[in-house]
C-alpha atoms as a PDB file:
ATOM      1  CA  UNK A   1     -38.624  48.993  -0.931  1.00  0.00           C
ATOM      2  CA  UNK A   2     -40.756  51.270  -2.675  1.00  0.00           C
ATOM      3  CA  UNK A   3     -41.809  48.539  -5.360  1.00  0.00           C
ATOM      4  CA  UNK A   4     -38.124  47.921  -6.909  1.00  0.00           C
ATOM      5  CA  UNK A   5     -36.582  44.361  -7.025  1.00  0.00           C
ATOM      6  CA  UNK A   6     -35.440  43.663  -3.881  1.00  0.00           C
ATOM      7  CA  UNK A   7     -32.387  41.143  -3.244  1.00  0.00           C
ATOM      8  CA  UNK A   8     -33.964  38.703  -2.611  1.00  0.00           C
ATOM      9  CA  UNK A   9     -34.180  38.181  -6.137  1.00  0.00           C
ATOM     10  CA  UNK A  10     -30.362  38.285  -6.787  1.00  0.00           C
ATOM     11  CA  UNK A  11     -28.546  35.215  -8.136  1.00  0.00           C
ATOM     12  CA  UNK A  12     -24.937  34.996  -9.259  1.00  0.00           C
ATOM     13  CA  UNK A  13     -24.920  32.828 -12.653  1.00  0.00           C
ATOM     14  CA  UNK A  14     -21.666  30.623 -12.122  1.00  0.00           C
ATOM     15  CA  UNK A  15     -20.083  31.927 -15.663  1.00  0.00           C
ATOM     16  CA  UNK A  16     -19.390  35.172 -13.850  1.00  0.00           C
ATOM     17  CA  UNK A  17     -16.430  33.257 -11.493  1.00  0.00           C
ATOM     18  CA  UNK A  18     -16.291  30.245 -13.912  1.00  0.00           C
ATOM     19  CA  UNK A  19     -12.550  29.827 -12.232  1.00  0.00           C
ATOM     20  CA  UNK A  20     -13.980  29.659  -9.027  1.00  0.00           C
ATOM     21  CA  UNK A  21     -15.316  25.291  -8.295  1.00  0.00           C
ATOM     22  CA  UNK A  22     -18.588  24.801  -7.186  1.00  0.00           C
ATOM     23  CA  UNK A  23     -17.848  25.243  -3.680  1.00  0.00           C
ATOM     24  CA  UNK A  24     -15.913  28.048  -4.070  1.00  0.00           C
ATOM     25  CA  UNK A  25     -19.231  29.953  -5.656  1.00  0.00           C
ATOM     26  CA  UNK A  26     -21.233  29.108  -3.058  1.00  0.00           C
ATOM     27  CA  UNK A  27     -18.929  30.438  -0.603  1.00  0.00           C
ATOM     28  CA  UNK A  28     -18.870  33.729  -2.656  1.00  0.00           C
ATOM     29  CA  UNK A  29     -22.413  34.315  -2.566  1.00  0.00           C
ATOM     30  CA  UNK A  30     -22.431  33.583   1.141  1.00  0.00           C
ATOM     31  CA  UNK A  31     -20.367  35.337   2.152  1.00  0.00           C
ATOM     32  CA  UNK A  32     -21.699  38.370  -0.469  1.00  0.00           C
ATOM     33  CA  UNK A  33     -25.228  37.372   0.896  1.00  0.00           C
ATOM     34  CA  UNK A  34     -26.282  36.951  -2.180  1.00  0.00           C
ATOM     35  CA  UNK A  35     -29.326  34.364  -1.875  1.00  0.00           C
ATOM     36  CA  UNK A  36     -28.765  32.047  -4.673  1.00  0.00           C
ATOM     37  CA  UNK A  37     -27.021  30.454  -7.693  1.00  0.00           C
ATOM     38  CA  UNK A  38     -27.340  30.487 -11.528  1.00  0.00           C
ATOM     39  CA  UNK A  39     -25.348  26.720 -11.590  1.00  0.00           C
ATOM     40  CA  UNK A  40     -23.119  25.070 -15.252  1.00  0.00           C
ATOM     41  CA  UNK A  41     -23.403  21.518 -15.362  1.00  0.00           C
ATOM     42  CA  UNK A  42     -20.238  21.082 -16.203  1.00  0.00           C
ATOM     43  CA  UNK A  43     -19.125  22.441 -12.538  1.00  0.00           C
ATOM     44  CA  UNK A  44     -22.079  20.168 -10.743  1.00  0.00           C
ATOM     45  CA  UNK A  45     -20.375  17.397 -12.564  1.00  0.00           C
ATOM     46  CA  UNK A  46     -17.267  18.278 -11.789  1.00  0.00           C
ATOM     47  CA  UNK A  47     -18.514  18.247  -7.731  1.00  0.00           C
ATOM     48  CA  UNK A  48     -20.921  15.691  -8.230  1.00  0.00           C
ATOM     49  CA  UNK A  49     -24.637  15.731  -8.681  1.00  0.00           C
ATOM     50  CA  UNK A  50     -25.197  14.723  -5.138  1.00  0.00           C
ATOM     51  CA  UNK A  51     -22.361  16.621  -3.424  1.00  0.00           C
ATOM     52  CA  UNK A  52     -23.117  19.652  -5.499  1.00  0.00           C
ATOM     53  CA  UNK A  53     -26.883  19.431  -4.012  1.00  0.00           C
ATOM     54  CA  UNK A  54     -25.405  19.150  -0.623  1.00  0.00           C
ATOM     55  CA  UNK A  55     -23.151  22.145  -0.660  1.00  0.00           C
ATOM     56  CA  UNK A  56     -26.053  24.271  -2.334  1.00  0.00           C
ATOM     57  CA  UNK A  57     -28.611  23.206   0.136  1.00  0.00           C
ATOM     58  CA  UNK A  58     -26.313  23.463   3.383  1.00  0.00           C
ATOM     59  CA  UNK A  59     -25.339  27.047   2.094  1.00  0.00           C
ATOM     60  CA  UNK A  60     -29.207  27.819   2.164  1.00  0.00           C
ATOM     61  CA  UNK A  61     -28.852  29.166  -1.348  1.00  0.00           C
ATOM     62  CA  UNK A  62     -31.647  28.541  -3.575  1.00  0.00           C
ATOM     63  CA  UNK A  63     -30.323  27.854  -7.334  1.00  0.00           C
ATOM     64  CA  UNK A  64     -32.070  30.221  -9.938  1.00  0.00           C
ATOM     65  CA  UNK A  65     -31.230  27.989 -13.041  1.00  0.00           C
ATOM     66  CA  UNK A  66     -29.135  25.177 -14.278  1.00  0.00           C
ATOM     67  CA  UNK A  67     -27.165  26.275 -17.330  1.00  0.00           C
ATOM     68  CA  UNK A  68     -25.102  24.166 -20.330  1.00  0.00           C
ATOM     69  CA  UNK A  69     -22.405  24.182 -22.286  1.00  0.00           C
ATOM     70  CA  UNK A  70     -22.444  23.529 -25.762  1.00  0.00           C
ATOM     71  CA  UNK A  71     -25.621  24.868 -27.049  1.00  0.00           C
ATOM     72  CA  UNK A  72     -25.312  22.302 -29.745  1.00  0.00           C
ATOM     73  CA  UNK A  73     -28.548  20.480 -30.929  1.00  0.00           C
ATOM     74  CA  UNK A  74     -26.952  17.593 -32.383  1.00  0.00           C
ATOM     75  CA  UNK A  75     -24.559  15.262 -30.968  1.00  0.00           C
ATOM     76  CA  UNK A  76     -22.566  14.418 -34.217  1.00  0.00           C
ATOM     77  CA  UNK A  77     -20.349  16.958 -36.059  1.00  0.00           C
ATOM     78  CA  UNK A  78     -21.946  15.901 -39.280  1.00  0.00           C
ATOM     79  CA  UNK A  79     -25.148  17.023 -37.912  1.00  0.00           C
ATOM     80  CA  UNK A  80     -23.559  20.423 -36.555  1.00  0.00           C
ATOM     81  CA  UNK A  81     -22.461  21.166 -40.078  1.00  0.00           C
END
């Protein structure tokens, strides 16, 4: 591979298709053989913590990191300001 990344390494973060569900994602990167999954919580929510594990882990994917929404420190919009 003459010392490049290889594939391997590829993950699709679920932003890029945020239309797509969960399942729907992790149907994309199968069938794209691409070997894992940037996951939003909001979309594992959506599926399910334990359902979203299930399709992720039946796909063989690995998941490269688990991303939020928000990006907000504080949970008050008095605090935000």
């Amino acid at each position: 591979m003459n010392g490049g990344i290889g594939l391997d390494r590829l993950s699709l973060n679920q932003a890029t298709v945020k239309r797509l569900r969960l399942r729907e994602a992790v149907e994309l990167c199968v069938r794209h053989d691409i070997p894992a999954i940037g996951l939003w919580r909001d979309r594992v929510a959506e599926a399910g913590l334990s359902s979203a594990a299930a399709v992720v882990r039946a796909a063989g994917l690995r998941v490269s990191s688990l991303c939020r929404g928000g990006f907000f420190t504080v949970a008050d919009p008095d605090g935000r300001r």
